[in-house]
Protein backbone atom coordinates (compact mmCIF):
# COMPACT_ATOMS: atom_id res chain seq x y z
CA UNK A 1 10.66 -7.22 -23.95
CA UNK A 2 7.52 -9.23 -23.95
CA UNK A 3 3.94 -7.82 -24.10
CA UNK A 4 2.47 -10.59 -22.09
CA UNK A 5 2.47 -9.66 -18.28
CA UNK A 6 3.02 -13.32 -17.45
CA UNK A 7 6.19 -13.56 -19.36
CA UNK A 8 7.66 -10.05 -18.29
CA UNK A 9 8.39 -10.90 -13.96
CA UNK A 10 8.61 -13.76 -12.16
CA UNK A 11 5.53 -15.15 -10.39
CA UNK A 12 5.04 -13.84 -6.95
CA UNK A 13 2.53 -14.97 -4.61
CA UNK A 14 -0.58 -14.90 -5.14
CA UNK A 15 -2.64 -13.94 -1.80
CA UNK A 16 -2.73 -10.33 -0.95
CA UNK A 17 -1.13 -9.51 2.35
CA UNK A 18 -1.89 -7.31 4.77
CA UNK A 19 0.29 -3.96 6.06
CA UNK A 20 1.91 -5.06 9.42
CA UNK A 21 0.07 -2.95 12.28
CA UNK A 22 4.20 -0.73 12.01
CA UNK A 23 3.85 -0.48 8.47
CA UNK A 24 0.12 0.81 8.74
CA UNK A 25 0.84 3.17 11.39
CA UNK A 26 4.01 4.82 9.70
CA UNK A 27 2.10 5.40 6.21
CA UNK A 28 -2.04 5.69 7.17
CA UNK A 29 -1.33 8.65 9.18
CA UNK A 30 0.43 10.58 6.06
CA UNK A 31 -2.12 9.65 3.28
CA UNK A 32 -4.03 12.40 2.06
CA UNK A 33 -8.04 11.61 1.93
CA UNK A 34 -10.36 13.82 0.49
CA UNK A 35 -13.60 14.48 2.62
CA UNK A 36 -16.13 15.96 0.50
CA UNK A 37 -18.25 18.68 1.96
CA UNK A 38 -22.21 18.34 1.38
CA UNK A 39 -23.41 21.04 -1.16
CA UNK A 40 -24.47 23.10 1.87
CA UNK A 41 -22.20 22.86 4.68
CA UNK A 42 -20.70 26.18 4.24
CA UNK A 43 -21.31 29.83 4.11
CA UNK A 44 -20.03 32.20 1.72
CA UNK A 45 -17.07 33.81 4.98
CA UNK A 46 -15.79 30.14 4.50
CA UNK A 47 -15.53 29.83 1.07
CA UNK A 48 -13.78 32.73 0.85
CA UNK A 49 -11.49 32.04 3.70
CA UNK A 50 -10.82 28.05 2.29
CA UNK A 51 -9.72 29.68 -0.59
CA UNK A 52 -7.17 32.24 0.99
CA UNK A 53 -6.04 29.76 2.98
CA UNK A 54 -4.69 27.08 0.19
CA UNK A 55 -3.91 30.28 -1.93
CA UNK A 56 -6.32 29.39 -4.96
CA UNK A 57 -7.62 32.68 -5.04
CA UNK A 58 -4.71 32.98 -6.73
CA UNK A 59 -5.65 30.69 -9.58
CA UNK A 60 -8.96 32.16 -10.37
CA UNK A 61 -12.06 34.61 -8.57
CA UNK A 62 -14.38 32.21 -10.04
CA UNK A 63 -16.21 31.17 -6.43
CA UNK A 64 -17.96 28.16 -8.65
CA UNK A 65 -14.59 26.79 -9.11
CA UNK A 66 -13.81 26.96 -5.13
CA UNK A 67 -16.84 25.29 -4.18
CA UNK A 68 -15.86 22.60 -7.03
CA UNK A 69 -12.66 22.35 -5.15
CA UNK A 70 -14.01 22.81 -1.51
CA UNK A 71 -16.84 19.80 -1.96
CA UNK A 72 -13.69 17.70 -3.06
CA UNK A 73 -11.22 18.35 -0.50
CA UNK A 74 -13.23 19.63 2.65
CA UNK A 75 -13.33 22.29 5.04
CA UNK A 76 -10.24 21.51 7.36
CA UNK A 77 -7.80 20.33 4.25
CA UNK A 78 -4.49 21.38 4.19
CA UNK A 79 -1.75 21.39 1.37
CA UNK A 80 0.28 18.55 2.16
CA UNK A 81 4.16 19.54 3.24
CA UNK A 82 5.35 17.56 -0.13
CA UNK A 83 3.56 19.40 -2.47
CA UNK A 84 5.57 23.37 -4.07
CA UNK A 85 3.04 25.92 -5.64
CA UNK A 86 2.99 24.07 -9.07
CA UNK A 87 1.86 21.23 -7.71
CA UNK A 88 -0.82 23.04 -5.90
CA UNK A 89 -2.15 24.22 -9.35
CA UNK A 90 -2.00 21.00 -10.76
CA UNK A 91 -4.51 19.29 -8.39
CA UNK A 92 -6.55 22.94 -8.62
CA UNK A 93 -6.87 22.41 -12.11
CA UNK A 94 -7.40 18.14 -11.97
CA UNK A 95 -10.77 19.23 -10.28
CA UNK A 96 -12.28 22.14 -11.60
CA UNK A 97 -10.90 22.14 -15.36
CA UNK A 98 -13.53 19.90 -17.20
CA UNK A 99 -11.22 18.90 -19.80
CA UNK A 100 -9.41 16.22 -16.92
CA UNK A 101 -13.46 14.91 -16.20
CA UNK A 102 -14.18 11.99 -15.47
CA UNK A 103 -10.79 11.29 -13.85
CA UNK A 104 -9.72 14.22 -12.76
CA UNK A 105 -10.02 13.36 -8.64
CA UNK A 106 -8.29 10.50 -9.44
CA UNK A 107 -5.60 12.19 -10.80
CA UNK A 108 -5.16 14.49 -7.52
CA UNK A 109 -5.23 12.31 -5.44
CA UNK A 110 -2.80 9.94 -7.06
CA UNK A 111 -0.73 13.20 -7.77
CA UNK A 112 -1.20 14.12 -4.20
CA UNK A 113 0.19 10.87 -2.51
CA UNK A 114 2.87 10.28 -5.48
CA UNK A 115 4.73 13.03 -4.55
CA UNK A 116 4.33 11.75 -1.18
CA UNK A 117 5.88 9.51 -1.69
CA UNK A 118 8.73 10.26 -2.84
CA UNK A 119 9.16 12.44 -0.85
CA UNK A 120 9.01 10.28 2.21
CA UNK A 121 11.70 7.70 1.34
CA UNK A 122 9.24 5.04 1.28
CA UNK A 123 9.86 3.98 -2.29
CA UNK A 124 13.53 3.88 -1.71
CA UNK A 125 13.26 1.81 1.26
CA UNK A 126 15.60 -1.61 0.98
CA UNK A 127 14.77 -5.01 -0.86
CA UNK A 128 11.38 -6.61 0.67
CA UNK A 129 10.03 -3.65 2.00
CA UNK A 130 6.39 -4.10 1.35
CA UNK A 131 4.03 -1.13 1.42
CA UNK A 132 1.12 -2.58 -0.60
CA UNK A 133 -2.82 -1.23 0.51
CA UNK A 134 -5.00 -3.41 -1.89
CA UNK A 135 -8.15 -2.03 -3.66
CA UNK A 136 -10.85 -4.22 -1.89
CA UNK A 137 -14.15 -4.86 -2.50
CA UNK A 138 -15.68 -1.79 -0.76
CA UNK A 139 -13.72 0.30 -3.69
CA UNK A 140 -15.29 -1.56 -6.40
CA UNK A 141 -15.91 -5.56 -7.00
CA UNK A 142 -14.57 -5.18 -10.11
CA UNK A 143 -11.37 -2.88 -9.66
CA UNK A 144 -10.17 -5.58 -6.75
CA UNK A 145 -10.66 -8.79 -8.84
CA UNK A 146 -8.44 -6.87 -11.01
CA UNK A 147 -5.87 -5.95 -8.44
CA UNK A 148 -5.54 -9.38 -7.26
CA UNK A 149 -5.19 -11.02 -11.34
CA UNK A 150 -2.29 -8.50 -11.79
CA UNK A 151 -0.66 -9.39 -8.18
CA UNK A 152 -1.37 -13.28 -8.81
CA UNK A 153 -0.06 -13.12 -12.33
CA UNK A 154 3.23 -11.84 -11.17
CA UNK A 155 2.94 -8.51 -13.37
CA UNK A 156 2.59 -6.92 -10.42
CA UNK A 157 4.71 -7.71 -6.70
CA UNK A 158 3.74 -6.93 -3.10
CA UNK A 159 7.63 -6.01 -2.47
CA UNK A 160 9.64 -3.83 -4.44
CA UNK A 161 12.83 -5.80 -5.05
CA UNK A 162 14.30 -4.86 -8.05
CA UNK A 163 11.22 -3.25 -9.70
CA UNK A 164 11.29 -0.04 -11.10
CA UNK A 165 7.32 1.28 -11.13
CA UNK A 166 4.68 1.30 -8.74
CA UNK A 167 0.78 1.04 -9.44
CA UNK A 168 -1.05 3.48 -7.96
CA UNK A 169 -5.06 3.57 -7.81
CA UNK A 170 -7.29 5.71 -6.06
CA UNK A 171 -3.85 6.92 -3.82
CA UNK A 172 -2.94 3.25 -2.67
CA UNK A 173 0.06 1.33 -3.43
CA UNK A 174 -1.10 -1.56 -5.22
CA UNK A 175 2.07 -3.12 -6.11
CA UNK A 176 5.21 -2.31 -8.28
CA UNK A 177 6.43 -3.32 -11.73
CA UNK A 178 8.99 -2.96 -14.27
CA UNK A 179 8.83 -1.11 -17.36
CA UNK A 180 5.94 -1.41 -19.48
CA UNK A 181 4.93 -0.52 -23.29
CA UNK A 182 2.79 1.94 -24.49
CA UNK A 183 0.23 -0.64 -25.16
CA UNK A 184 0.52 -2.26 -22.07
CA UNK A 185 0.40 1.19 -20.59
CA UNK A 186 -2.75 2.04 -22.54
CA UNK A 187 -4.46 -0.95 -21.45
CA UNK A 188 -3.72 -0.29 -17.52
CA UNK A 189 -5.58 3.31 -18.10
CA UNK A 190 -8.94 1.43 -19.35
CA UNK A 191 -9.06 -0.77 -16.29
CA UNK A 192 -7.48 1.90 -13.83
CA UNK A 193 -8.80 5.26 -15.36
CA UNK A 194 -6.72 8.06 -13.84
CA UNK A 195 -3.87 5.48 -12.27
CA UNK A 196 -0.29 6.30 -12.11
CA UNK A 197 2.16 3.69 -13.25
CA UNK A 198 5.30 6.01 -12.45
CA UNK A 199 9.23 5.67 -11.55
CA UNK A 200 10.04 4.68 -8.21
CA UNK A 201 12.77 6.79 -8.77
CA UNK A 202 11.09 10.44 -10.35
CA UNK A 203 13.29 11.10 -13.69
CA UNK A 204 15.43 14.45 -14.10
CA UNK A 205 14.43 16.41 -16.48
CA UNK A 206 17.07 19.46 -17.32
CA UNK A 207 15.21 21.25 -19.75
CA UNK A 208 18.28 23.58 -19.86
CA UNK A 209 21.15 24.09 -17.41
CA UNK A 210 20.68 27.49 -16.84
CA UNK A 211 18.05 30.29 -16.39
CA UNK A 212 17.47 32.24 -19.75
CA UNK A 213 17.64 36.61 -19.49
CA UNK A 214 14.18 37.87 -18.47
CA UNK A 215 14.32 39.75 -21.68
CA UNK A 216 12.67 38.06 -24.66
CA UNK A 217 15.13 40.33 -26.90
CA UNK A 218 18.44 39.33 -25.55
CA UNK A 219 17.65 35.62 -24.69
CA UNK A 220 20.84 33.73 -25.24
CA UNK A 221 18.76 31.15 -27.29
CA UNK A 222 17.20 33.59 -29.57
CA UNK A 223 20.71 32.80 -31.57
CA UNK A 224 19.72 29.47 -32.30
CA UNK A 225 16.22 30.57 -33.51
CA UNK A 226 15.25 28.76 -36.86
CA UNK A 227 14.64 31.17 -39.72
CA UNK A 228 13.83 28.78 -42.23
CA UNK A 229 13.98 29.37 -46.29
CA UNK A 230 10.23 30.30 -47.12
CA UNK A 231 8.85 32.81 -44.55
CA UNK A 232 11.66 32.93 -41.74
CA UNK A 233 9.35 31.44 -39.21
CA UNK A 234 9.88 27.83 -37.44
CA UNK A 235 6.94 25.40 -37.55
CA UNK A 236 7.05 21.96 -35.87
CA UNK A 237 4.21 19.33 -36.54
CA UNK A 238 3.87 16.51 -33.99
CA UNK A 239 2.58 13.07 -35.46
CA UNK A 240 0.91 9.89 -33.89
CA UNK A 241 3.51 7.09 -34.49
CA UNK A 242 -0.22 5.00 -34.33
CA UNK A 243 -2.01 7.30 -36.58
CA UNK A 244 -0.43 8.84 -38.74
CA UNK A 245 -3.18 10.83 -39.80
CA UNK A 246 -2.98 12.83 -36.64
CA UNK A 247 -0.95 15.63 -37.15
CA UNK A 248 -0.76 18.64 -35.24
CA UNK A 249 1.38 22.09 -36.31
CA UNK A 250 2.60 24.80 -34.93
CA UNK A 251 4.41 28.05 -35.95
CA UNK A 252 6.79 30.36 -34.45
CA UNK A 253 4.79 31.91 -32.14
CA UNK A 254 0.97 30.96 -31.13
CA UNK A 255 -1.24 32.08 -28.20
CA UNK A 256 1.70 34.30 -26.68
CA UNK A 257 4.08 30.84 -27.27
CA UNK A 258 7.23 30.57 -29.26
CA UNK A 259 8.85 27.47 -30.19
CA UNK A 260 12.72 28.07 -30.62
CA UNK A 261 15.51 25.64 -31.06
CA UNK A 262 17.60 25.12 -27.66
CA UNK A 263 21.05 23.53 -28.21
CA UNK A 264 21.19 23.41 -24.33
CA UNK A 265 17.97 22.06 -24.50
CA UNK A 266 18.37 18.01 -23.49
CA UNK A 267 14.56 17.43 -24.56
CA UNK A 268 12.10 18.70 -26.51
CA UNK A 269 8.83 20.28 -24.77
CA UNK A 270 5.39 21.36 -26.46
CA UNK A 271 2.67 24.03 -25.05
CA UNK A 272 -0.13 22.22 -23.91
CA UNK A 273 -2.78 23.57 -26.48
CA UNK A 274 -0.55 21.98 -29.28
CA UNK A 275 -1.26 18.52 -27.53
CA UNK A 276 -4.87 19.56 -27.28
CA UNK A 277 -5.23 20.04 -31.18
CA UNK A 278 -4.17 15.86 -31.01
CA UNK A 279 -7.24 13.40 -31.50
CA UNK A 280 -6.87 12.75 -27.78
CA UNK A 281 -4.79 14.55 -25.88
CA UNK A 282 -4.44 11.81 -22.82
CA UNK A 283 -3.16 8.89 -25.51
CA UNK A 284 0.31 8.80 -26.02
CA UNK A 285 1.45 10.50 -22.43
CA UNK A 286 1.60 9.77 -18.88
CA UNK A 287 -1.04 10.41 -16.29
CA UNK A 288 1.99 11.33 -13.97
CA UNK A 289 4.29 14.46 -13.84
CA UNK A 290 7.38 15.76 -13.12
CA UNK A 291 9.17 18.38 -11.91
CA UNK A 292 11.43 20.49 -14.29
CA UNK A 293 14.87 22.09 -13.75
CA UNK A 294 16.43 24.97 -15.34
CA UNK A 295 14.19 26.70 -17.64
CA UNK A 296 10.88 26.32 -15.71
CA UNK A 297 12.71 25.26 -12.23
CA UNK A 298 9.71 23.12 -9.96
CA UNK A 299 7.12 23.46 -12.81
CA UNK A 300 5.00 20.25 -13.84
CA UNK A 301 5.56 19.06 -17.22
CA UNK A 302 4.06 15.48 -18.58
CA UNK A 303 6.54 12.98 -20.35
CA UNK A 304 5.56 10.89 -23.47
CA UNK A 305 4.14 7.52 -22.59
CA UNK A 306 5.57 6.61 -26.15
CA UNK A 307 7.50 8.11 -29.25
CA UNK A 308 6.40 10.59 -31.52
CA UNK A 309 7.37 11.60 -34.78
CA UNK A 310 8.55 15.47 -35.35
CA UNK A 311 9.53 17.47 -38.32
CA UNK A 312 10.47 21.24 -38.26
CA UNK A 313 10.09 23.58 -41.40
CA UNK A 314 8.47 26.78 -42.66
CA UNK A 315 4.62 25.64 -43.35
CA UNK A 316 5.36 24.83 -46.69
CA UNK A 317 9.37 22.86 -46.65
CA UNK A 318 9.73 20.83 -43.96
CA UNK A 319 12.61 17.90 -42.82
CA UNK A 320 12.35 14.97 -42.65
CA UNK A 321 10.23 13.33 -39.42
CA UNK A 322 12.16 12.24 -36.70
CA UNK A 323 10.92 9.76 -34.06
CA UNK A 324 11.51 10.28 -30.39
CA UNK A 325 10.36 9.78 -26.75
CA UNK A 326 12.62 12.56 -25.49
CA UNK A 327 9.54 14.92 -25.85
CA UNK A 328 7.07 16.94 -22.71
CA UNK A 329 4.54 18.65 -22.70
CA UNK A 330 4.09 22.23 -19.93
CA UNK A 331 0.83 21.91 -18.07
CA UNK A 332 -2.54 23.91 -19.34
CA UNK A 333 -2.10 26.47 -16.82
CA UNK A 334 1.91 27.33 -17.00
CA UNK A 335 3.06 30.20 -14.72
CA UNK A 336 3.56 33.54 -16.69
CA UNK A 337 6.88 33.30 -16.95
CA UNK A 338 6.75 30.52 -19.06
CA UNK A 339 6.29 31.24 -22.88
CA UNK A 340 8.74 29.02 -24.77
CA UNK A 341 8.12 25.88 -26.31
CA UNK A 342 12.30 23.70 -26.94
CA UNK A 343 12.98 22.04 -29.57
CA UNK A 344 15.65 19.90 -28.11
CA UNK A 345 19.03 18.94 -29.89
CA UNK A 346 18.02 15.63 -30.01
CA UNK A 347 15.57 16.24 -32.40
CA UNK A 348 18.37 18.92 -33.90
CA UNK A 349 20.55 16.05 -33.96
CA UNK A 350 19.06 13.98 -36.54
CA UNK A 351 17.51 16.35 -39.47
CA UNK A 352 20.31 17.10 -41.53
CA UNK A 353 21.40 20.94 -41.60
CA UNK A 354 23.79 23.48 -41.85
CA UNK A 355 24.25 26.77 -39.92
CA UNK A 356 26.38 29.33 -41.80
CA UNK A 357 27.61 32.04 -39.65
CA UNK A 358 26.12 34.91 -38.36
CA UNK A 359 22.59 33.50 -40.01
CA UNK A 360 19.62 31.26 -39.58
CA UNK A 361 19.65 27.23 -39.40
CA UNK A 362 19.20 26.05 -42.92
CA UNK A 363 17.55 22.41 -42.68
CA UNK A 364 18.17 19.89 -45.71
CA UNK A 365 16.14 17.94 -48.05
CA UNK A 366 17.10 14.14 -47.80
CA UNK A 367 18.33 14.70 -51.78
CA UNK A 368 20.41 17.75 -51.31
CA UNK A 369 21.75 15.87 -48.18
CA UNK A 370 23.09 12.69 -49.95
CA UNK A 371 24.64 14.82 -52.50
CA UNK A 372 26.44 16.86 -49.90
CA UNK A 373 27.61 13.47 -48.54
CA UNK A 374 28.74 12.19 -52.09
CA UNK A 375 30.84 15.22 -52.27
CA UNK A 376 32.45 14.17 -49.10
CA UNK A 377 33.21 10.83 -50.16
CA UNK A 378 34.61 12.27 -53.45
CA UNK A 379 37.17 14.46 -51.73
């Protein structure tokens, strides 16, 4: 696929339209907007009644962090009908966890009206249907020249037709796409900081296709545990196809987390801390999430916005790297349950190994591999 927007779509027109007064009615009403509170509109019975109400007491005591959340979201909000406890956490966390600043409001509300979204049907709605609500000029000079280039130079329609994404800035539909590359995708976050360029249709992501034992002990993937030759443990390193000086590694079990090997895992997903140890934790994935299945039912975990290259071994042997995009990453604030890190069998799937019975996953060099296969070919 090309990298130049004007060679990816066809042209589409290039004046922005506005909603029909039907289309404005059935979608205005259901946007969420934010209505900060002034530093001193409240008193401390209200603070502490906002924050039984949306249930982040149950996140944290900290009363700094409700008022963080409180002067974002106002008084009267409500959690929107769309949104399940995870995703309640999520926009918590966009707003009062520094390590999401400066986008982090943009990310809840984009997260807020995403789910929305598709939730409502809209996205799904037949050819033509045009929901588009254009950045103007009171939003920024700059961010709606910008919207109206990308609708003008066809990168981006008004009407969904057969495109697959949809731009979203500051919670508005600004128009949909197809699929995009990683640099394309990198370059959309410097002019739209925060933006979500996701599916219209949110993937499926079966992390496993059924729930593990509540016991750590007798975990029905604690078979397929890698005990590898130097000090039984199984480390994974994570490297930027880009940079491939930035390399990240993790043993068997960090910070409470244990990475196994999942043969029923489809993907591969990482603890957020290991993505933190990255150069920059935001390059490389999405600004949206979605919601898992299986292992981690409803939880929010963030794809890979482009491949990365993986090895598993001991700390000291390791396999050879293998590149993929099949990789997530849990949030920074995973429920309790939560305290595996997968190794998918994709990733399984191409290092060479053997697993002898009744003991450990023995991974091969790529010399003691082609003799193996030499052997083959003489018998």
């Amino acid at each position: 696929m090309s990298n130049s927007p004007s060679e990816t779509n066809a042209v589409s027109e290039p004046a922005l339209k506005n909603h029909s007064s039907d289309e404005k009615q059935n979608t205005a009403s259901a946007e969420f907007t934010s209505k900060p509170a002034k530093n001193n509109e409240f008193v401390e019975g209200d603070l502490e009644e906002f924050a039984e109400r949306l249930g982040i007491k149950e996140f944290t005591e900290n009363k700094v962090k409700w008022k963080k959340f409180y002067n974002f979201a106002g008084l009267n909000f409500v959690w929107p009908s769309e949104l399940n406890a995870y995703e309640h956490r999520e926009v918590f966390d966009y707003i009062v966890d520094p390590i999401w600043e400066p986008d982090g409001k943009e990310l809840a509300i984009n997260t807020i009206e995403y789910r929305r979204l598709l939730e409502s049907g809209i996205l799904d709605e037949p050819k033509g249907t045009r929901i588009v609500d254009p950045i103007r000029e009171p939003d920024g000079k700059e961010l709606a020249i910008e919207c109206r280039r990308l609708l003008g130079s066809g990168t981006l329609d008004e009407s969904k037709g057969t495109r697959t994404h949809v731009l979203l800035v500051h919670g508005k539909v600004i128009g949909y796409g197809n699929e995009i590359s990683s640099k394309q995708s990198k370059e959309l976050q410097k002019k739209f900081p925060g933006c979500f360029y996701a599916p219209i249709v949110e993937p499926f992501v079966e992390l496993r296709r059924f729930y593990a034992v509540a016991d750590n002990n007798t975990k029905e993937w604690q078979v397929c545990m890698v005990y590898l030759i130097h000090d039984n443990k199984t480390h994974i390193s994570l490297r930027n196809v880009d940079n491939l000086s930035d390399v990240v590694t993790m043993s068997n079990t960090e910070q409470n987390f244990r990475m196994v090997i999942d043969t029923g895992a489809s993907v591969t997903i990482i603890p957020f801390f290991l993505r933190q140890q990255l150069a920059d934790y935001c390059d490389g994935w999405e600004r949206f999430t979605v919601r898992a299945s299986g292992y981690g039912n409803g939880v929010k975990i963030t794809p890979a916005s482009k491949n990365w290259d993986v090895r598993l071994g001991d700390g000291r042997n390791w396999s050879r790297w293998h590149s993929t995009k099949e990789i997530y990453s849990w949030p920074n604030n995973p429920p309790s349950y939560i305290d595996c890190g997968l190794i998918g069998y994709d990733v399984l799937n191409n290092i060479p190994h053997y697993k002898p019975c009744r003991v450990p996953y023995v991974f091969l060099r790529d010399d003691v591999f082609k003799q193996i296969q030499q052997l083959q070919d003489v018998a």
